[in-house]
Protein backbone atom coordinates (compact mmCIF):
# COMPACT_ATOMS: atom_id res chain seq x y z
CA UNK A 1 115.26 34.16 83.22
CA UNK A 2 118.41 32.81 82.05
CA UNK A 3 120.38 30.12 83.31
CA UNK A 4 117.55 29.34 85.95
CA UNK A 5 114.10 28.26 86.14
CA UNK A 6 111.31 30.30 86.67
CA UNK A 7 108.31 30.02 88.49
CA UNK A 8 105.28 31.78 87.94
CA UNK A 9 101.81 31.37 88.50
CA UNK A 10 99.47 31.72 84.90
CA UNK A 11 96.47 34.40 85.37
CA UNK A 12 93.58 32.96 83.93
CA UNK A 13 94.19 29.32 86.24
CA UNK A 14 95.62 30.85 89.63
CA UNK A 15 93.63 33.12 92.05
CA UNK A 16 94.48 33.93 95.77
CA UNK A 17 92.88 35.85 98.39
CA UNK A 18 91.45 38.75 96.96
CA UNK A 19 88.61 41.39 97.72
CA UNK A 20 85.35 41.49 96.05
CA UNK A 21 86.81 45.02 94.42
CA UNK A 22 89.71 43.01 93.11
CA UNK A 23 87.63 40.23 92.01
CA UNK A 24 85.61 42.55 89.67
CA UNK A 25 88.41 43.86 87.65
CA UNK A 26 90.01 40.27 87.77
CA UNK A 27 86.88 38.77 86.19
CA UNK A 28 87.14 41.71 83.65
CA UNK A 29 90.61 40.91 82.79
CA UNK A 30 90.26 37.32 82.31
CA UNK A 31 87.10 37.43 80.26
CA UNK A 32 89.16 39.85 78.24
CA UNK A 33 91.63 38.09 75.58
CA UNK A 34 92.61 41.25 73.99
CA UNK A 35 95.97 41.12 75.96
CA UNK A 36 96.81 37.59 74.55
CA UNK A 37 96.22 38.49 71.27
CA UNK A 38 98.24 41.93 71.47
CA UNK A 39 101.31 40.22 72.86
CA UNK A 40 101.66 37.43 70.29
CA UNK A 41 101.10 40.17 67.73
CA UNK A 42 98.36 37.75 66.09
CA UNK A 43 97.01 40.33 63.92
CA UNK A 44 100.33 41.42 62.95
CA UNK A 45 101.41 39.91 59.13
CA UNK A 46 104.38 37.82 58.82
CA UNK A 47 107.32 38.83 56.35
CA UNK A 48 106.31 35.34 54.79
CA UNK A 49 109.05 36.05 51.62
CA UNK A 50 111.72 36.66 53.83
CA UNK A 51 111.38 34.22 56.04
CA UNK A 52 110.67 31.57 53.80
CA UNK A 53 113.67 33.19 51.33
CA UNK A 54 116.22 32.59 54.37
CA UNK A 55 114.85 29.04 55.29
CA UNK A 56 115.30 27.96 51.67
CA UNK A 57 119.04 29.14 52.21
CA UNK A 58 119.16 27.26 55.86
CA UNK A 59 118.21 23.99 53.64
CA UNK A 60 120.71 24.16 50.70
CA UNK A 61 123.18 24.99 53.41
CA UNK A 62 122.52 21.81 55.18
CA UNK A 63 121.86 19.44 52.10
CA UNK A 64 124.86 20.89 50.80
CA UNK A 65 127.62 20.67 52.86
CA UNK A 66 126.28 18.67 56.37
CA UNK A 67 124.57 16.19 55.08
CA UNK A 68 126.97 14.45 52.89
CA UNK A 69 129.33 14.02 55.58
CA UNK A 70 125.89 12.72 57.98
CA UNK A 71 125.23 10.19 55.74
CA UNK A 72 129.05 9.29 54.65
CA UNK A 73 129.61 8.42 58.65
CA UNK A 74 126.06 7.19 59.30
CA UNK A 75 126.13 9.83 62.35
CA UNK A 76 122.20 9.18 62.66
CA UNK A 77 123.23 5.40 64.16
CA UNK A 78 125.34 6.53 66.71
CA UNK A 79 123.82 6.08 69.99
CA UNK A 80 124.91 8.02 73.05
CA UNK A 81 123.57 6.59 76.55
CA UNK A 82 123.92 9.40 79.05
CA UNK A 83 121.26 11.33 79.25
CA UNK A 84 123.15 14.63 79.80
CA UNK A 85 125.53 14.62 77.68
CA UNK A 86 124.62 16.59 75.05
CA UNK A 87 121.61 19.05 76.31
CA UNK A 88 119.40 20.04 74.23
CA UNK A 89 119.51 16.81 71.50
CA UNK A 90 120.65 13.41 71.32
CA UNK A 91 123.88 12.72 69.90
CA UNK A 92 122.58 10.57 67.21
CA UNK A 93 119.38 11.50 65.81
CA UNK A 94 119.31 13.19 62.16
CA UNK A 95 118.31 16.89 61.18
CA UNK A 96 115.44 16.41 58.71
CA UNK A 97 113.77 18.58 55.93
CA UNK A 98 110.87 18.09 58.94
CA UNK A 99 112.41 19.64 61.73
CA UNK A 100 114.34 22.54 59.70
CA UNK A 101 110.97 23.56 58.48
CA UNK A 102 109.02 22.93 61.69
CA UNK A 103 107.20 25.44 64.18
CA UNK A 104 108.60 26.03 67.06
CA UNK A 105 107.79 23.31 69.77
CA UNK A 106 105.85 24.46 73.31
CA UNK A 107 105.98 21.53 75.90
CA UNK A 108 103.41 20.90 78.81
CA UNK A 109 104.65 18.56 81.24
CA UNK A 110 103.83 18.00 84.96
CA UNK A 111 101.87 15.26 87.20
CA UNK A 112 98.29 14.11 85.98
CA UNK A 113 95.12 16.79 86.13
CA UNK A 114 97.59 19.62 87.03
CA UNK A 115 95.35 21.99 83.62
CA UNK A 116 98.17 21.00 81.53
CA UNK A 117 95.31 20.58 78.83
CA UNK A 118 93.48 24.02 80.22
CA UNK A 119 96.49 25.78 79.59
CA UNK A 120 96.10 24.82 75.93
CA UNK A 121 92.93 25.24 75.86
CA UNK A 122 92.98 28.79 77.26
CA UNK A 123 95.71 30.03 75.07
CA UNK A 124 93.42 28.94 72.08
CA UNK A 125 90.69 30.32 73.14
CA UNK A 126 88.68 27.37 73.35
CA UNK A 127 86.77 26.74 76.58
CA UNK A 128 83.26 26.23 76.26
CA UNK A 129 83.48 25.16 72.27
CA UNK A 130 83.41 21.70 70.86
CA UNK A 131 86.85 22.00 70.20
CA UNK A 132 88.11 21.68 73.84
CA UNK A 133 90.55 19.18 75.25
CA UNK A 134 89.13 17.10 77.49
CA UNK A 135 89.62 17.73 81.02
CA UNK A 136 88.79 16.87 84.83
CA UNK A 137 90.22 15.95 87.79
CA UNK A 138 90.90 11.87 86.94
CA UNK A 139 94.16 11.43 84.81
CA UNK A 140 92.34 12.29 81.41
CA UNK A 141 95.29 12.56 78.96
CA UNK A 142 97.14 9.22 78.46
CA UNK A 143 98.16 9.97 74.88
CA UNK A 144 100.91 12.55 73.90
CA UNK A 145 99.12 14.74 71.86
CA UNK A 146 100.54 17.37 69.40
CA UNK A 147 97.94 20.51 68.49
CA UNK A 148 99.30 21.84 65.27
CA UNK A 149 97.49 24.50 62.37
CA UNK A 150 95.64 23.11 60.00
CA UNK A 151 92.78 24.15 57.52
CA UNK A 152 90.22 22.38 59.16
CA UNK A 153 89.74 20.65 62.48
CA UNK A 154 90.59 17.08 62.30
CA UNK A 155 92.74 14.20 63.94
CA UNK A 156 95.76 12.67 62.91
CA UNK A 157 96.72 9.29 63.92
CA UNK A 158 100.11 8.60 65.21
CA UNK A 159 100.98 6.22 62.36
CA UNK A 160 100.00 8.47 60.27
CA UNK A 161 102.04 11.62 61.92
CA UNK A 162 105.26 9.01 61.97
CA UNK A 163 104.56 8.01 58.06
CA UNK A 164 104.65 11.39 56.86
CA UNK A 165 108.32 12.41 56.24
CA UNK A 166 107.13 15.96 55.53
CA UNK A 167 106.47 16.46 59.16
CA UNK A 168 108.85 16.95 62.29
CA UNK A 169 107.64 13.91 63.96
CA UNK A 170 108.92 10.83 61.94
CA UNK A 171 111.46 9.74 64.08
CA UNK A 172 108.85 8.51 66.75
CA UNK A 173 108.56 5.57 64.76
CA UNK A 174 111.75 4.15 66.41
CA UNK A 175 109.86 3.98 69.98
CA UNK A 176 107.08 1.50 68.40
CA UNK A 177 103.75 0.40 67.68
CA UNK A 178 102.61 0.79 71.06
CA UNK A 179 103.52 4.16 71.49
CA UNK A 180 102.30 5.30 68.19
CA UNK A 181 98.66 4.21 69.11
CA UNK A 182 99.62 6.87 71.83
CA UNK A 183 100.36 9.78 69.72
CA UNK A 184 97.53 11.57 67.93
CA UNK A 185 97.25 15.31 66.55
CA UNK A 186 94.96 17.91 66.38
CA UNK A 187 94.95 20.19 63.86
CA UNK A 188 92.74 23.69 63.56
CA UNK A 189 93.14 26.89 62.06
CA UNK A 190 94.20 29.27 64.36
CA UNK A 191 96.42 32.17 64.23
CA UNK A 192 98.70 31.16 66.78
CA UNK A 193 99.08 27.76 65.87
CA UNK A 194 100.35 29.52 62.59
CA UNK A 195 103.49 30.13 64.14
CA UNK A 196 103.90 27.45 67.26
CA UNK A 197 103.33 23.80 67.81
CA UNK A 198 101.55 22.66 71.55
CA UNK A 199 102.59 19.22 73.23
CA UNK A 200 100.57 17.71 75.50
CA UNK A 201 102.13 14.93 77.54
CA UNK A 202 100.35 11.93 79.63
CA UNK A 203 100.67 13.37 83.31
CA UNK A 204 102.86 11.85 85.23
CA UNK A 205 101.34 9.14 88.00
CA UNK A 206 103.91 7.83 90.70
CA UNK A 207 102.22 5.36 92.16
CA UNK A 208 102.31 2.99 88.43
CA UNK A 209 105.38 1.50 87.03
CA UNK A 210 106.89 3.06 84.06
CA UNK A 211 106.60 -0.33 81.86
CA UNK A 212 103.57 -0.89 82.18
CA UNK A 213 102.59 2.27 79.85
CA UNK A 214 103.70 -0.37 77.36
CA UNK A 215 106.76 1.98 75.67
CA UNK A 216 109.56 3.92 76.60
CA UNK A 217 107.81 6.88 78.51
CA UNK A 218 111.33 8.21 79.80
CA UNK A 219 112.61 8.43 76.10
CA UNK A 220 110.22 9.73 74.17
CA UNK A 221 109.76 12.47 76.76
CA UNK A 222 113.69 12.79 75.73
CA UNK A 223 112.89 13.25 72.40
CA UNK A 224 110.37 16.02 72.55
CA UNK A 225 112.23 17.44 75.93
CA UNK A 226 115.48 17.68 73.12
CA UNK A 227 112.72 19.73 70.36
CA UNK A 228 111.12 22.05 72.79
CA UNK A 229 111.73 25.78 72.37
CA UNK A 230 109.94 26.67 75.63
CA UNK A 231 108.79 23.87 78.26
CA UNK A 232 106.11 24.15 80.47
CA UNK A 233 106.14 22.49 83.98
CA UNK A 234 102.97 22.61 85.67
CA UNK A 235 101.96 22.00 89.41
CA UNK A 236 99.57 21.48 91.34
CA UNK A 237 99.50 22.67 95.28
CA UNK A 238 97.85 19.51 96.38
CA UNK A 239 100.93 17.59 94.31
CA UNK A 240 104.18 18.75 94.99
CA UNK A 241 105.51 15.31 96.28
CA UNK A 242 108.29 14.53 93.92
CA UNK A 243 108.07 10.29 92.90
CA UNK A 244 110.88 8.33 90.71
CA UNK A 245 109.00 9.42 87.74
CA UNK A 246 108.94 13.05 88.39
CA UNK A 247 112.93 12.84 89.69
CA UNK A 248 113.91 11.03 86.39
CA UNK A 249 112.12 14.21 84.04
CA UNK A 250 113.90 16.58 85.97
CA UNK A 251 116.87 14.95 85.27
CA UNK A 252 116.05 14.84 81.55
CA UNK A 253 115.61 18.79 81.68
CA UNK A 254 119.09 19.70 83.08
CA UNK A 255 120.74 21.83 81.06
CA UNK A 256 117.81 23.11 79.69
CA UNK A 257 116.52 25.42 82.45
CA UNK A 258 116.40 28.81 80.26
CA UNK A 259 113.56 27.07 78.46
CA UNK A 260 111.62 25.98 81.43
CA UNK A 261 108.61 27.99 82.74
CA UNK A 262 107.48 25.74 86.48
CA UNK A 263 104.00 27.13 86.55
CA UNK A 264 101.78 26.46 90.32
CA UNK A 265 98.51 25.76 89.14
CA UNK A 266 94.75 25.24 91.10
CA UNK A 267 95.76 27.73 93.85
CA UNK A 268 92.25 29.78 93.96
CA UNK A 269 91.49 27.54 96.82
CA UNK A 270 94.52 28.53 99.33
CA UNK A 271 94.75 31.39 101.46
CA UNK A 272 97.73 34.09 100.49
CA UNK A 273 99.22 32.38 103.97
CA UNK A 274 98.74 28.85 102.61
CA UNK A 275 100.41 30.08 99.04
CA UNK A 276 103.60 30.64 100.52
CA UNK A 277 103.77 27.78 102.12
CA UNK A 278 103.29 25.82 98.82
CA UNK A 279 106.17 28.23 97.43
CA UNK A 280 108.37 26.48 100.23
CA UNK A 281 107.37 22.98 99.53
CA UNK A 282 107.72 23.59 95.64
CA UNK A 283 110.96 24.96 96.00
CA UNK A 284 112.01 22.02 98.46
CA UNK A 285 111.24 19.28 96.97
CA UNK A 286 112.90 21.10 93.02
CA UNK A 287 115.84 22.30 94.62
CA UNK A 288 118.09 19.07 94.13
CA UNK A 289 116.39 18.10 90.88
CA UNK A 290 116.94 21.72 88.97
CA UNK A 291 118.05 25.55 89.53
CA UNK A 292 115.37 27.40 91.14
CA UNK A 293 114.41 31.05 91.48
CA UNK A 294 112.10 32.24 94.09
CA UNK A 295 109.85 35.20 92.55
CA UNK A 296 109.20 38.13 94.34
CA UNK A 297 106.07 39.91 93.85
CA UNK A 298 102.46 40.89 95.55
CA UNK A 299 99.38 39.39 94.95
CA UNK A 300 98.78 42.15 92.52
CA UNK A 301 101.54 42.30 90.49
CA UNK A 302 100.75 38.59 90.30
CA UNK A 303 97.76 39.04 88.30
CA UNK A 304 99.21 41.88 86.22
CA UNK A 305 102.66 40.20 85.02
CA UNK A 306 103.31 37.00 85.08
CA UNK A 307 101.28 36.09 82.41
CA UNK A 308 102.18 38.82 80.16
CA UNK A 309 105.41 37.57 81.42
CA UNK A 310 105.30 33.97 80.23
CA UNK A 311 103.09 35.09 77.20
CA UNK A 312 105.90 37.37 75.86
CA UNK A 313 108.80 34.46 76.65
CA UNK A 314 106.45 32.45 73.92
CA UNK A 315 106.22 35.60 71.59
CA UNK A 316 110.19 35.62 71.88
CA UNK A 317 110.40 32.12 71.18
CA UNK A 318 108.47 32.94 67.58
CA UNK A 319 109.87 35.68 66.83
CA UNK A 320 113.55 33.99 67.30
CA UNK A 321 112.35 31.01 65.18
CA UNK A 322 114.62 31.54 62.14
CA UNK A 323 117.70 32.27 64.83
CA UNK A 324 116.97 28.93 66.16
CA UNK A 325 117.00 26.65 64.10
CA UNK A 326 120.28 28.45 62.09
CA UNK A 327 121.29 27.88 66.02
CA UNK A 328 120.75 24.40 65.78
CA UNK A 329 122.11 23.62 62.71
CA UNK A 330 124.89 25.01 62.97
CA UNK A 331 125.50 23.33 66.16
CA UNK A 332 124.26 19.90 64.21
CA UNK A 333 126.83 20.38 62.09
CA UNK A 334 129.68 20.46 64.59
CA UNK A 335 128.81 17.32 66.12
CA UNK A 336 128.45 15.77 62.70
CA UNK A 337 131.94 17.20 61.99
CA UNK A 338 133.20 15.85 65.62
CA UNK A 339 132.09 12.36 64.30
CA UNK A 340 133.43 12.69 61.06
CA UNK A 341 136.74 13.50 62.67
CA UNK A 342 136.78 10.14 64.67
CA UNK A 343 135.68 8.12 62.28
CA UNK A 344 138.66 9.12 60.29
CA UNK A 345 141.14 8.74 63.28
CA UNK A 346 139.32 5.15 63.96
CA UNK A 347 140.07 4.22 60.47
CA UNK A 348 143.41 5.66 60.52
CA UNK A 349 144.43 4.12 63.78
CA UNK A 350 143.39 0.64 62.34
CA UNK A 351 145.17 1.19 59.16
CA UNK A 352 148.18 2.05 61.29
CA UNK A 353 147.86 -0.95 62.91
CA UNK A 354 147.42 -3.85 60.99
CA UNK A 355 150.31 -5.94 59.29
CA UNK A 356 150.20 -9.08 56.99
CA UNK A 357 149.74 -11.60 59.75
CA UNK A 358 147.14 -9.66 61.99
CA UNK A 359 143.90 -10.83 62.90
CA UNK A 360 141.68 -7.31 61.79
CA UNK A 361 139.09 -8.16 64.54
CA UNK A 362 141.83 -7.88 67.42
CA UNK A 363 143.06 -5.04 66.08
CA UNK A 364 140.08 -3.09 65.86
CA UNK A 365 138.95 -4.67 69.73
CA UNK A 366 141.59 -3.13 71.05
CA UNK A 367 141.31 0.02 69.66
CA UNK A 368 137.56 0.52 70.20
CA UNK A 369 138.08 -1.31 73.94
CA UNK A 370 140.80 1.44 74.59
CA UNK A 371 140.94 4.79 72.31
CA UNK A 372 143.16 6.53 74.82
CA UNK A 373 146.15 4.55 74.55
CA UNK A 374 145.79 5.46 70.65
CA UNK A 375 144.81 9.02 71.29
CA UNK A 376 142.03 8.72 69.25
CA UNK A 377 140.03 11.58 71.22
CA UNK A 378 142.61 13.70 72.62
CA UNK A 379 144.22 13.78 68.61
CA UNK A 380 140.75 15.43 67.69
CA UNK A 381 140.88 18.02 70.77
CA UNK A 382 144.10 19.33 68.79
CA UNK A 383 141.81 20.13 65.78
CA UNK A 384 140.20 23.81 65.76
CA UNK A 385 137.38 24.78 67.39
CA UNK A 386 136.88 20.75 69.13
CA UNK A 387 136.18 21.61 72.63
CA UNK A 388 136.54 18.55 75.03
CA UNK A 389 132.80 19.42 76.31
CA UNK A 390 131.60 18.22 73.04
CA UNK A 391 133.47 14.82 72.57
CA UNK A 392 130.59 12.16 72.52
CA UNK A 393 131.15 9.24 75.16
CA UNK A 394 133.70 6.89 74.28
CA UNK A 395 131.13 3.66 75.18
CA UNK A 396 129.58 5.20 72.19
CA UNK A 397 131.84 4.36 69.03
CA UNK A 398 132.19 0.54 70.50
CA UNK A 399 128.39 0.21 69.87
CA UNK A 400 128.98 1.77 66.79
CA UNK A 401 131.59 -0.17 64.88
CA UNK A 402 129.33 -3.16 66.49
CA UNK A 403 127.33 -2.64 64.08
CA UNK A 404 129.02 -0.99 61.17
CA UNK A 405 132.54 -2.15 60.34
CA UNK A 406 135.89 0.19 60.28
CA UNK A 407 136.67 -1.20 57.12
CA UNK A 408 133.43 0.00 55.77
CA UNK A 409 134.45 3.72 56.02
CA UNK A 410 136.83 5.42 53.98
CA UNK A 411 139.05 8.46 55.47
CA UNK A 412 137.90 12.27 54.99
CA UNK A 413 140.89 12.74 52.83
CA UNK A 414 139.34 10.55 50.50
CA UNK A 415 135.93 12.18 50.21
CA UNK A 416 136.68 14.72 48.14
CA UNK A 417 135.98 15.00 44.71
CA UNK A 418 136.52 17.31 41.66
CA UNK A 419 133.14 18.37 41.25
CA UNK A 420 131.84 18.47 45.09
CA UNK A 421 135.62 19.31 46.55
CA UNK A 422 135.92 17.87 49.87
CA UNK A 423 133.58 16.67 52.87
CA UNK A 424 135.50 18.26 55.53
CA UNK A 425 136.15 21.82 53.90
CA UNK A 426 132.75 21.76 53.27
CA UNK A 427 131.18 21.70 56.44
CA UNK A 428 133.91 23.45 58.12
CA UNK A 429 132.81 26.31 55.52
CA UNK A 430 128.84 25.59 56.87
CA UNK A 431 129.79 25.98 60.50
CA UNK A 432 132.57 28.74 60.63
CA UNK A 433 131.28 31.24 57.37
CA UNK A 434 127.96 30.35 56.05
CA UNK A 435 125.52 29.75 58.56
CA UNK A 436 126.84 32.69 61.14
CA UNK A 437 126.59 34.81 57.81
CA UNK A 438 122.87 33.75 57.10
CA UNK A 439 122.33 34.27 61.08
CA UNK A 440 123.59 37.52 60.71
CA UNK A 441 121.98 38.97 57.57
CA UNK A 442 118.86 37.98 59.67
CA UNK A 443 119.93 40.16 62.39
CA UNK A 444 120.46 43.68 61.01
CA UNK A 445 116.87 42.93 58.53
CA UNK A 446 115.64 42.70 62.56
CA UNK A 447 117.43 45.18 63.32
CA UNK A 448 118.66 48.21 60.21
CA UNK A 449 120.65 50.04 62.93
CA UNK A 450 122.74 47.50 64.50
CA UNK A 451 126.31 47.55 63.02
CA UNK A 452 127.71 44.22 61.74
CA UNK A 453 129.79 43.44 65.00
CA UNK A 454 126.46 44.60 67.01
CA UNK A 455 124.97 41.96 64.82
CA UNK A 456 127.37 38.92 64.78
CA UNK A 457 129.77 39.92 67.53
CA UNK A 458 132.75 40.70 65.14
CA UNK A 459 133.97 36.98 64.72
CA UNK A 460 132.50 35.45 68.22
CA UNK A 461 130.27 32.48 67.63
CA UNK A 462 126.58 33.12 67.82
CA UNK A 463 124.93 32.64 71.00
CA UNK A 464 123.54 28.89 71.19
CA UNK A 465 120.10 28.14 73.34
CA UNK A 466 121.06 24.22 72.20
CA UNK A 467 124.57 24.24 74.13
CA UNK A 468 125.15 25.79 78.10
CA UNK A 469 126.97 28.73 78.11
């Protein structure tokens, strides 16, 4: 499932044309959860010491020797525009104590009354209780709604979730008021919820304008689209016409198709005939937007794997929590170094520059208008290990210095000091020795035999779900 999407069709919501001895053992199976429970290894016990040991380690790692340079640069105001540009998290948004310590994130996106919400519902186990989210066939979710562990049930305003710097979600507060009336959690104790976080999104509706929902829909999709270890797009056969709306999330999830499980949804009603037929319109109208794979299997096999399938992708995904987010510091911390690096060259340029009788705002406009004729980016390409790939948009830095000035910065050979030693040879240290080593001493505990290149690939970087490979 790497590299392309995959489309499957979840057991206990899809049924085709079966016989009445088929239907029998399907009822069986879907009234049985036992399968569910046995895959996500619920009643297996976590190796809480170790884990929480080697997050404590991810932390110091980060407050240590990232974050000085993050705030030094002010990396967390840097704005990039294009949407793809950096898959899998925007350019300048902050890690956070939050979203190191975080669950991993499960996504449910897709049109309106699609069983986004049923989904949920059915991998907690709770139809028919109080408990339930609401569904039918009317749009019913209009809120983005985050279903997190707790130790009893209760909701949590949006304001609330967004004042509470312990949690993953305080950023939202930069989309607004009206958006945070939109956001609410649920929290319940429940094994799985232990281990993952659910999103539920507002379902998308084609026929109304995105301003009227009254905040950036598009963006804070972005935002949880950029924090979602697996993402669930769901379908419905009777929906498969593909709007603006639709077009522009597709666009948002490029580069992220490893994560993305399309699931077609509400089929009981269609003949087997009439289910391929949907296949063919699903896979026409997705086939511009995103990479699609066309499944091959019966009826039967249907039923029997592909929701053990998608149920072990989301046992993978929490089991490769710790990997993760190492992952994605790591690869926070070379885009933090990237910006350090141009800052630096910025300054330097402008240093280079000016004379007694120069005006310092011309100066500067000329080098933020045009960094190539100074060679600010193509002088950072000669560092080690700067790929051009990850070079932030150029548009970006003249937004930037509009708002903090060059002469507020000082150059990374002047961050050092006697005590702390040096900015730069700190996070280079993070990125090239320390956090591959903490990646890899969680390898061989996960796996005794492996030998250390088995483990770490004897010097190659560690694979990254946050960059294409």
């Amino acid at each position: 499932m790497k590299g392309i999407v995959s489309v499957c069709c979840f057991l206990s919501l899809l049924a085709v044309a079966i016989t009445d001895e088929e239907e029998d053992v399907l009822t069986s199976i879907l009234r049985d959860r036992s399968h569910i429970e046995e895959t996500l290894r619920l009643a297996s016990e976590e190796p809480a010491s170790d884990y929480a040991a080697s997050l404590q380690r991810l932390r110091k790692i980060y407050h240590s020797s990232i974050k000085p340079m993050e705030q030094a640069y002010k990396y967390n105001e840097l704005r990039q525009h294009e949407i793809s540009a950096y898959p899998g998290r925007t350019l300048g948004a902050s890690a956070t104590d939050g979203e190191i310590t975080s669950k991993p994130m499960v996504l449910f996106l897709g049109p309106w009354s699609v069983g986004k919400s049923s989904m949920i519902n059915y991998l907690l186990g709770l139809q028919d209780t109080p408990y339930q989210l609401y569904t039918g066939a009317e749009p019913t979710t209009s809120e983005f709604t985050v279903i997190m562990h707790g130790e009893k049930v209760r909701s949590v305003e949006g304001i609330v979730m967004a004042a509470d710097s312990s949690r993953s979600f305080s950023p939202l507060e930069k989309f607004g008021q009206n958006f945070l009336e939109k956001l609410i959690g649920i929290e319940m104790p429940h094994k799985l919820l232990e281990r993952v976080t659910f999103v539920d999104t507002p379902g998308i509706i084609e026929n109304r304008k995105q301003q009227e929902r009254g905040y950036p829909f598009n963006d804070v999709c972005q935002w949880f689209i950029d924090r979602a270890d697996l993402i669930f797009v769901v379908f419905d056969p009777t929906k498969l016409d593909v709007g603006l709306e639709l077009e522009m999330l597709f666009r948002q999830l490029k580069g992220r198709e490893s994560q993305i499980r399309i699931i077609l949804n509400k089929a009981d009603n269609l003949a087997t005939q009439d289910l391929m037929r949907v296949y063919g319109a699903l896979f026409w109208s997705l086939a511009p937007l995103i990479n699609v794979t066309e499944p091959h299997a019966s009826t039967r096999e249907l039923f029997k794997r592909e929701e053990i399938s998608l149920l072990e992708d989301l046992n993978q995904v929490i089991e490769n929590r710790l990997e993760n987010k190492i992952a994605f510091i790591r690869q926070h911390g070379i885009r933090v170094r990237i910006h350090g690096l141009l800052v630096d060259r910025y300054v330097q340029t402008f240093k280079d520059k000016m004379s007694f009788f120069s005006d310092p705002e011309l100066v500067f406009k000329e080098i933020v208008d045009d960094p190539d004729k100074f060679y600010i980016f193509k002088s950072i390409l000669a560092k080690t290990n700067v790929s051009k790939f990850d070079l932030p948009n150029r548009d970006a830095y003249r937004d930037f210095f509009g708002i903090n000035p060059v002469a507020s910065f000082k150059q990374l050979s002047a961050q050092c000091s006697y005590m702390g030693g040096c900015l730069l040879e700190k996070i280079e240290k993070a990125i090239t020795n320390e956090l591959p080593g903490l990646l890899s001493s969680i390898t061989t505990v996960k796996n005794p035999t492996l030998s250390s290149c088995e483990a770490t690939g004897c010097g190659e970087k560690p694979k990254n779900r946050y960059r294409r490979h």
